[in-house]
PDB file of N, CA and C in Angstrom:
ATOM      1  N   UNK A   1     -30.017  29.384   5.550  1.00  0.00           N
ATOM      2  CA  UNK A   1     -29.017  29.616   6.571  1.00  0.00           C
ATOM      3  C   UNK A   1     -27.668  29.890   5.897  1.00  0.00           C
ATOM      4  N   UNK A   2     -27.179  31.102   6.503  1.00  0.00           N
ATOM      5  CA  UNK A   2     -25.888  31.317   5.829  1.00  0.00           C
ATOM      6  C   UNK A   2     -24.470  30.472   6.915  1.00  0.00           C
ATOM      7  N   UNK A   3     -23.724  30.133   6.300  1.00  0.00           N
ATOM      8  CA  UNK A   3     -22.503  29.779   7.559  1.00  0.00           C
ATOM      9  C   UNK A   3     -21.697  31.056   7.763  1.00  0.00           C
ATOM     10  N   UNK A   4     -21.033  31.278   8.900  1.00  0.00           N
ATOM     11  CA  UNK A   4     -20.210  32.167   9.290  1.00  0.00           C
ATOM     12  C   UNK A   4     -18.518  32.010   8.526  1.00  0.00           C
ATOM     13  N   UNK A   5     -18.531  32.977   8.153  1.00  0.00           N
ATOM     14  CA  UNK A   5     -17.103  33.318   7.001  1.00  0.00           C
ATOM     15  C   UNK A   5     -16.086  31.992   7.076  1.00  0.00           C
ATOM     16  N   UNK A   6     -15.540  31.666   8.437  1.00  0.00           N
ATOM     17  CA  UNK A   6     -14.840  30.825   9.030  1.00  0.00           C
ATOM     18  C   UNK A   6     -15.095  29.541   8.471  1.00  0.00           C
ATOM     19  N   UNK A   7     -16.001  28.944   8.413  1.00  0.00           N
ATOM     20  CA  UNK A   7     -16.658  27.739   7.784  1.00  0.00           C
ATOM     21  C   UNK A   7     -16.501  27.510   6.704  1.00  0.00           C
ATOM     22  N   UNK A   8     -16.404  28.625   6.035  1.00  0.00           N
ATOM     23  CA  UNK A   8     -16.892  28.853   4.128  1.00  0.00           C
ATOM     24  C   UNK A   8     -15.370  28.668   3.248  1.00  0.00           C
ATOM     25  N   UNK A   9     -14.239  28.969   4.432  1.00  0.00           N
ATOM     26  CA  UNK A   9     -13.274  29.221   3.904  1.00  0.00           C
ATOM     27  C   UNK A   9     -11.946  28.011   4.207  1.00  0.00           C
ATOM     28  N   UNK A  10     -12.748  26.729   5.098  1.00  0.00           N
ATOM     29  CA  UNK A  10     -12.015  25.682   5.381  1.00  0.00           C
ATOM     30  C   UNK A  10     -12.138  24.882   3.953  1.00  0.00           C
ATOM     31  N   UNK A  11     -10.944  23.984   3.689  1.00  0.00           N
ATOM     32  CA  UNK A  11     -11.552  23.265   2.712  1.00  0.00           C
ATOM     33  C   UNK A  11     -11.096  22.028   3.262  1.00  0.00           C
ATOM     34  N   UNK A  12     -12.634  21.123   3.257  1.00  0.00           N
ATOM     35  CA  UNK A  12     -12.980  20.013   3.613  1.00  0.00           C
ATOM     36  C   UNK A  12     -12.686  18.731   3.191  1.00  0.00           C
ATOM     37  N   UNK A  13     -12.047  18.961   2.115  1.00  0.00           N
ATOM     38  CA  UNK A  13     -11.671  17.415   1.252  1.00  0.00           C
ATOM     39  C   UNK A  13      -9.957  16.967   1.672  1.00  0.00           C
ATOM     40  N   UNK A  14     -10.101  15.432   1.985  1.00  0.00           N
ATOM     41  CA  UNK A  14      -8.905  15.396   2.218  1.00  0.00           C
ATOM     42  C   UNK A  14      -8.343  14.929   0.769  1.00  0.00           C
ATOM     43  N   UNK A  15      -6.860  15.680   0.440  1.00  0.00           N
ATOM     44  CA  UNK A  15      -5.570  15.440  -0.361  1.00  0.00           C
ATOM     45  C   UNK A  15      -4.882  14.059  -0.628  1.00  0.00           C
ATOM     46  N   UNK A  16      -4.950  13.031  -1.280  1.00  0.00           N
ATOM     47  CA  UNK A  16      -3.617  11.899  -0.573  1.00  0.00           C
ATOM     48  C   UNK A  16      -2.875  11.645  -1.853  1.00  0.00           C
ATOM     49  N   UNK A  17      -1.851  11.354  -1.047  1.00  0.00           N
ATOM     50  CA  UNK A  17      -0.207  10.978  -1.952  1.00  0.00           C
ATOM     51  C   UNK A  17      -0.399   9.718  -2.041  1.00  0.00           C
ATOM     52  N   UNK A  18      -0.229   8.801  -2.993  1.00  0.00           N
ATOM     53  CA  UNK A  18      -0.007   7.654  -3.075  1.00  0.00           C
ATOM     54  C   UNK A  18       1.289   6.686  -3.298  1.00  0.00           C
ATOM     55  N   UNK A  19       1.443   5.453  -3.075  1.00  0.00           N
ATOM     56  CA  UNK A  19       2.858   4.544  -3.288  1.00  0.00           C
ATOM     57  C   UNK A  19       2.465   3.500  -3.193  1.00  0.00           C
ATOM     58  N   UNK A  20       2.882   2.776  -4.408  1.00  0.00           N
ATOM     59  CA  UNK A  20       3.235   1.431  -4.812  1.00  0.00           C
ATOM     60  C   UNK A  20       4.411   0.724  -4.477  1.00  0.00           C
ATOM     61  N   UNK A  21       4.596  -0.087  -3.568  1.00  0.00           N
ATOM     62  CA  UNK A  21       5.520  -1.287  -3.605  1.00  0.00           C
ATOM     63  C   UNK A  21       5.248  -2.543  -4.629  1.00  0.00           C
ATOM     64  N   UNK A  22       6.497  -2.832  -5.277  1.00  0.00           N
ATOM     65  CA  UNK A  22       6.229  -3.836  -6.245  1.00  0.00           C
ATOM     66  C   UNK A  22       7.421  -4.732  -6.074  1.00  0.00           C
ATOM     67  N   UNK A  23       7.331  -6.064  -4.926  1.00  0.00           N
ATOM     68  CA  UNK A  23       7.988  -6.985  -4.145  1.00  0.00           C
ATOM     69  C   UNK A  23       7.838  -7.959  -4.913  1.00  0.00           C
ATOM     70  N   UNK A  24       9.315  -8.660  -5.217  1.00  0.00           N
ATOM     71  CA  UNK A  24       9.745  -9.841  -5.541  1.00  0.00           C
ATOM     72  C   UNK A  24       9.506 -10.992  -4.778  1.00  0.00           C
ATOM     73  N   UNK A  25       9.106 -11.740  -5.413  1.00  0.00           N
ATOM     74  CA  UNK A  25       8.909 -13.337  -4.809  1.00  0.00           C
ATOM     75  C   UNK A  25      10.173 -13.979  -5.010  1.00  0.00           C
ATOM     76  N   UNK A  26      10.360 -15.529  -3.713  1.00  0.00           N
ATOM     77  CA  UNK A  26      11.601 -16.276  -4.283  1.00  0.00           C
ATOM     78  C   UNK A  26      10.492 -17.190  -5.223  1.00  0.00           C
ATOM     79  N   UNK A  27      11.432 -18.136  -5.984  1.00  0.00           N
ATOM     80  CA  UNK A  27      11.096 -18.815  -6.744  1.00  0.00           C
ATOM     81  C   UNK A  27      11.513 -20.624  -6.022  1.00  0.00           C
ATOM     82  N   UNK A  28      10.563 -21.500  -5.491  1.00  0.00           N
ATOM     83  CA  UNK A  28      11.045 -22.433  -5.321  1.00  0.00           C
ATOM     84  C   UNK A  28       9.676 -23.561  -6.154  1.00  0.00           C
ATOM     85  N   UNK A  29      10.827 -24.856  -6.040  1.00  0.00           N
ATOM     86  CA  UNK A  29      10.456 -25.797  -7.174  1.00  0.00           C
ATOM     87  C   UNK A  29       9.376 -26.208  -6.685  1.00  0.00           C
ATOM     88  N   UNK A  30       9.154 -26.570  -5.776  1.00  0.00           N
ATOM     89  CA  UNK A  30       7.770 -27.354  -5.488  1.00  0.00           C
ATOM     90  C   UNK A  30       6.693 -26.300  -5.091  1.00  0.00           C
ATOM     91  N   UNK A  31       6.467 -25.512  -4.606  1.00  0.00           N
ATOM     92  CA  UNK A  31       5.556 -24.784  -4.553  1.00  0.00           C
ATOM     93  C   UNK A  31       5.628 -23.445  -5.510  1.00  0.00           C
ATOM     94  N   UNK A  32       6.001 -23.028  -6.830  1.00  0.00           N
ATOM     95  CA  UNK A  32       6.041 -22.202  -7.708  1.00  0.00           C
ATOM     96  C   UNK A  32       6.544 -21.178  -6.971  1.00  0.00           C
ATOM     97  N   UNK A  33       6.421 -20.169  -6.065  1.00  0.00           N
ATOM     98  CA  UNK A  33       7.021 -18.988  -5.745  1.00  0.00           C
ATOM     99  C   UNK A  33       6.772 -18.846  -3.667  1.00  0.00           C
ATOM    100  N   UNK A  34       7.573 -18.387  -3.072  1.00  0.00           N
ATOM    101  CA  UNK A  34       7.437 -18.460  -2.041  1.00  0.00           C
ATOM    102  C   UNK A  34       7.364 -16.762  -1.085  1.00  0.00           C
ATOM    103  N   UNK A  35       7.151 -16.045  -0.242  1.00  0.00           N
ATOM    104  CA  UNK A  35       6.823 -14.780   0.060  1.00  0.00           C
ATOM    105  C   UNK A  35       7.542 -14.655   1.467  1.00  0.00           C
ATOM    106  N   UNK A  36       8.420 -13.977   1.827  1.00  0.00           N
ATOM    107  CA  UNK A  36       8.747 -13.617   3.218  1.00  0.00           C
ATOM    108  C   UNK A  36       7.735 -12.605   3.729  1.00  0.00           C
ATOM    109  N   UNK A  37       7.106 -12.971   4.238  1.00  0.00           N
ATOM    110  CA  UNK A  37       5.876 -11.964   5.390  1.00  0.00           C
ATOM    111  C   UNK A  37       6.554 -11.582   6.190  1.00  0.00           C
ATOM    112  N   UNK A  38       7.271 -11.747   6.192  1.00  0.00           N
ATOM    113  CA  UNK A  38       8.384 -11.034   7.785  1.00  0.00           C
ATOM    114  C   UNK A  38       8.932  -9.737   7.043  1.00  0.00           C
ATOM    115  N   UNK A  39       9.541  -9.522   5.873  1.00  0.00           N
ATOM    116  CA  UNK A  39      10.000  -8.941   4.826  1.00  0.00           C
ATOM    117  C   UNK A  39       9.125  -7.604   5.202  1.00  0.00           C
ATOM    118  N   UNK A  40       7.806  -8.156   4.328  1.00  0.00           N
ATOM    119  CA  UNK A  40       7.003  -7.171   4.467  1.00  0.00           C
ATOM    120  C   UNK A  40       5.851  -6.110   5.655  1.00  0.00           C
ATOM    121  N   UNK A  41       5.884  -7.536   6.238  1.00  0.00           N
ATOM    122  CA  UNK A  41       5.534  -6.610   7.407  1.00  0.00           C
ATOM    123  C   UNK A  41       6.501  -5.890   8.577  1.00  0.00           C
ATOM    124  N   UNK A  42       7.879  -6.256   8.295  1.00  0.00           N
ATOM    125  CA  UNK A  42       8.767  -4.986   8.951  1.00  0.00           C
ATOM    126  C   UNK A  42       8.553  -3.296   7.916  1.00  0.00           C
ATOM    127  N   UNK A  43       8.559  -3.678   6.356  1.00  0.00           N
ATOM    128  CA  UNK A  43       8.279  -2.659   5.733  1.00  0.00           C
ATOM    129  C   UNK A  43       7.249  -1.730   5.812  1.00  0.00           C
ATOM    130  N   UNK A  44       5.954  -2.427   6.050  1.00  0.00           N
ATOM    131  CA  UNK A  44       4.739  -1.907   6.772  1.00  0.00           C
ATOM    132  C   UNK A  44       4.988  -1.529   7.865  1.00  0.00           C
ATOM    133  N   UNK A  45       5.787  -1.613   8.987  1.00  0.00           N
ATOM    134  CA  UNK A  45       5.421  -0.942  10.025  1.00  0.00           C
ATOM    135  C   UNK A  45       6.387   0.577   9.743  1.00  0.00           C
ATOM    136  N   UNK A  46       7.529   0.268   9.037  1.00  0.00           N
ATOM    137  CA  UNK A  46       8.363   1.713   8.947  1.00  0.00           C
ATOM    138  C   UNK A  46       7.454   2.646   8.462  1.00  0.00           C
ATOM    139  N   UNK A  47       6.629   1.890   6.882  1.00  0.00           N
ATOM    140  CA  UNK A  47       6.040   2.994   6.393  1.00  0.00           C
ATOM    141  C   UNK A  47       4.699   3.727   7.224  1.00  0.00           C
ATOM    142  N   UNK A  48       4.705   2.875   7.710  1.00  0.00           N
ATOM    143  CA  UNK A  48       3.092   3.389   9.099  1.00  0.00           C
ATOM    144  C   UNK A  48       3.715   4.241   9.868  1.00  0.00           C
ATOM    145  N   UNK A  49       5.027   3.963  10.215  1.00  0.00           N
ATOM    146  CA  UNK A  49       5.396   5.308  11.141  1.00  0.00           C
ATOM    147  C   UNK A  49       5.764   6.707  10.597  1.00  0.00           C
ATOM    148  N   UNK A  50       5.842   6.539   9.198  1.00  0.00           N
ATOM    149  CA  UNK A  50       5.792   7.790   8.233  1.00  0.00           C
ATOM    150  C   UNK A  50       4.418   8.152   8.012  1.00  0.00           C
ATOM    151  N   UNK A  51       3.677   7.638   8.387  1.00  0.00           N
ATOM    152  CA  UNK A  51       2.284   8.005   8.359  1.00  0.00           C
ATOM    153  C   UNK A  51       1.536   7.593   6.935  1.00  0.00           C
ATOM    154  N   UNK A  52       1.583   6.434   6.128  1.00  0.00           N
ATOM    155  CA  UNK A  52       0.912   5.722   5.220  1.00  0.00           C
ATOM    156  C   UNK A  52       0.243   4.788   5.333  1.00  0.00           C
ATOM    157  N   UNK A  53      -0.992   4.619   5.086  1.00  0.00           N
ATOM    158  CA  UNK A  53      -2.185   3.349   5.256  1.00  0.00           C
ATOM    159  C   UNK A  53      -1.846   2.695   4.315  1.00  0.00           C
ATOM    160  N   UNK A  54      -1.992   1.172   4.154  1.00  0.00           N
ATOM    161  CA  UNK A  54      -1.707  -0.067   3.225  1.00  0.00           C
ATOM    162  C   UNK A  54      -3.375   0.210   2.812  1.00  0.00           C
ATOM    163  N   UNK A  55      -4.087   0.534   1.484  1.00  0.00           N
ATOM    164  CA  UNK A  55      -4.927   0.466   1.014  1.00  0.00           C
ATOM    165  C   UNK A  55      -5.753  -1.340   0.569  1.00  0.00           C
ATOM    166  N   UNK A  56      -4.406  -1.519  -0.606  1.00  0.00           N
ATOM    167  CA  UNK A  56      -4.879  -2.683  -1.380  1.00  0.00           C
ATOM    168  C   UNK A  56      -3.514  -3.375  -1.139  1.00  0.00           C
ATOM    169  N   UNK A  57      -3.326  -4.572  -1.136  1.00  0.00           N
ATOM    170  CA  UNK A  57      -2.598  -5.292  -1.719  1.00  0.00           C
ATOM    171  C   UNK A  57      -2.704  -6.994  -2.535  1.00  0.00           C
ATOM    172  N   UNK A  58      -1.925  -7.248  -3.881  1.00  0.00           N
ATOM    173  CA  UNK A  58      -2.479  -7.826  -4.654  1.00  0.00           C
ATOM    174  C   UNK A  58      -1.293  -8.526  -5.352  1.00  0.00           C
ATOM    175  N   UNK A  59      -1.599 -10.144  -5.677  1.00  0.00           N
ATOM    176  CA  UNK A  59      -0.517 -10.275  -6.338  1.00  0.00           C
ATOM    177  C   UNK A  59      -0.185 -10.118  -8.701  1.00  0.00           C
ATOM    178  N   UNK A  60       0.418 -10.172  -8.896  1.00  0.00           N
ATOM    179  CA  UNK A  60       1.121 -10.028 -10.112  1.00  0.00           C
ATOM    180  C   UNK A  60       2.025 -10.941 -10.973  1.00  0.00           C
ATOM    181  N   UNK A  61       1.698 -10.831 -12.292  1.00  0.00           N
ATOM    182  CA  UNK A  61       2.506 -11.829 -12.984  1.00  0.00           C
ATOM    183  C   UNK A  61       2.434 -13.080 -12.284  1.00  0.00           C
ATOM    184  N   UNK A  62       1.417 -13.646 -12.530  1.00  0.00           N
ATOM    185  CA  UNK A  62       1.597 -15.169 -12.021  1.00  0.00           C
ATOM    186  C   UNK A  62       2.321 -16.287 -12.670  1.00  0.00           C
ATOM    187  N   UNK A  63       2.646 -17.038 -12.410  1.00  0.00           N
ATOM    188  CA  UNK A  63       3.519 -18.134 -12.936  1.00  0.00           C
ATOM    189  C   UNK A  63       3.691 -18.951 -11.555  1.00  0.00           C
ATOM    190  N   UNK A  64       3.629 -20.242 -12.651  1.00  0.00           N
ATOM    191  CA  UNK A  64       3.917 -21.116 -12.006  1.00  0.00           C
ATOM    192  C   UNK A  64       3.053 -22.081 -10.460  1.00  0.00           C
ATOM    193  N   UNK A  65       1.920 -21.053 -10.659  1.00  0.00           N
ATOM    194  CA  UNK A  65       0.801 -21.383  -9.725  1.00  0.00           C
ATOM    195  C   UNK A  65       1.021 -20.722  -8.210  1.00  0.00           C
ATOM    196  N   UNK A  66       1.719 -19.189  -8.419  1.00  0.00           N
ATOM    197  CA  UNK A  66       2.135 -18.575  -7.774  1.00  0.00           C
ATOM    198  C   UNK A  66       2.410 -17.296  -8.214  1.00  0.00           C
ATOM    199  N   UNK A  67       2.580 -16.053  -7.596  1.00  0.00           N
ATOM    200  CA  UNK A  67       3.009 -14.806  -7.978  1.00  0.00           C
ATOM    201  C   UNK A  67       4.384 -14.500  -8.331  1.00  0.00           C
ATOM    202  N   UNK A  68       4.729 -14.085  -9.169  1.00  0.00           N
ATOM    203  CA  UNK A  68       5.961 -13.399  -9.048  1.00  0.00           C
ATOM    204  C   UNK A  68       6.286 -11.825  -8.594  1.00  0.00           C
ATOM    205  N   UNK A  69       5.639 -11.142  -8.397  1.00  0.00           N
ATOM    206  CA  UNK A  69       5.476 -10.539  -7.311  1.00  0.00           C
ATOM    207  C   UNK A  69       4.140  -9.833  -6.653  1.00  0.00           C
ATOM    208  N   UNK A  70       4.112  -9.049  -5.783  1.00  0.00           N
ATOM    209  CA  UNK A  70       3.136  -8.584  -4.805  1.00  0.00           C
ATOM    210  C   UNK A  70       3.568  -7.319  -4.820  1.00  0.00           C
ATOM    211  N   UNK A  71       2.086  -6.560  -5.097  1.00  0.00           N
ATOM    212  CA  UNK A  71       2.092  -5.020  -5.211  1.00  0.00           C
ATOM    213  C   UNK A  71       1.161  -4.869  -4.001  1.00  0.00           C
ATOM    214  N   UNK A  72       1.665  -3.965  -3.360  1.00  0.00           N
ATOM    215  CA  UNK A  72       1.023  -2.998  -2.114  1.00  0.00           C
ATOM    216  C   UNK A  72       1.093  -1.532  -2.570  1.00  0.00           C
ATOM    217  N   UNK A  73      -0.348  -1.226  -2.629  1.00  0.00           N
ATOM    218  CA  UNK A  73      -0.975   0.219  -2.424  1.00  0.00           C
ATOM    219  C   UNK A  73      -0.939   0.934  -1.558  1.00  0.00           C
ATOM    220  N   UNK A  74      -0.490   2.293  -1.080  1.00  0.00           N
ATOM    221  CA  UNK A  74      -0.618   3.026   0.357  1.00  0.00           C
ATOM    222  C   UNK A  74      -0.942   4.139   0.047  1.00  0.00           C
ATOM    223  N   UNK A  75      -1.373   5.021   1.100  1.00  0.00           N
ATOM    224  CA  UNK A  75      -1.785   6.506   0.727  1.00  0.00           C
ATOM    225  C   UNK A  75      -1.599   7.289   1.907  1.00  0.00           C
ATOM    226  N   UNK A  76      -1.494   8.310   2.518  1.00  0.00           N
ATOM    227  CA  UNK A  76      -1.306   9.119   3.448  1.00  0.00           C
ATOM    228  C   UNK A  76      -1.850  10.836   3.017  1.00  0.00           C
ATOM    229  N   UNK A  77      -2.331  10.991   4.135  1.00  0.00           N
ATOM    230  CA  UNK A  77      -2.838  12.561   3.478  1.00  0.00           C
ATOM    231  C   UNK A  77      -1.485  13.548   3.385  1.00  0.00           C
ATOM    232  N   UNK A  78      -1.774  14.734   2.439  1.00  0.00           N
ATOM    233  CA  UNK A  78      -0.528  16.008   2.203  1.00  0.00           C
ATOM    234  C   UNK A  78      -1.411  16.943   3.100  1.00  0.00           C
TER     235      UNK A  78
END
């Protein structure tokens, strides 16, 4: 079976741009490092309205029995 010209000439793979956020932790004494989630999930919703999916996110440099910071992955198609 052949496909019709139209078909042959779409290209099917999607493109994506990627971005890293790389967020600072506070540092407090009794619990090694502390995270504003409020922080970040206002940041997540701006970048969602630019049209970027949160892939991965993961924390970094640990110390202290805690992160010193948190990297978020995103991607959006071009």
């Amino acid at each position: 079976m052949t496909w019709p010209r139209f078909f042959r000439t779409i290209n099917l793979i999607t493109r994506w741009e990627y971005k890293v956020l790389k967020l600072e932790t506070e540092s407090s004494f009794f619990s090694g490092t502390e995270f504003d989630e409020s922080a970040l999930e206002a940041e997540l919703n701006h970048l969602g309205a630019e049209g970027w999916e949160l892939v991965s996110i993961f924390s970094v440099e640990k110390v202290k029995g805690g992160s010193k910071y948190v990297s978020a992955a995103l991607k959006r198609p071009i």
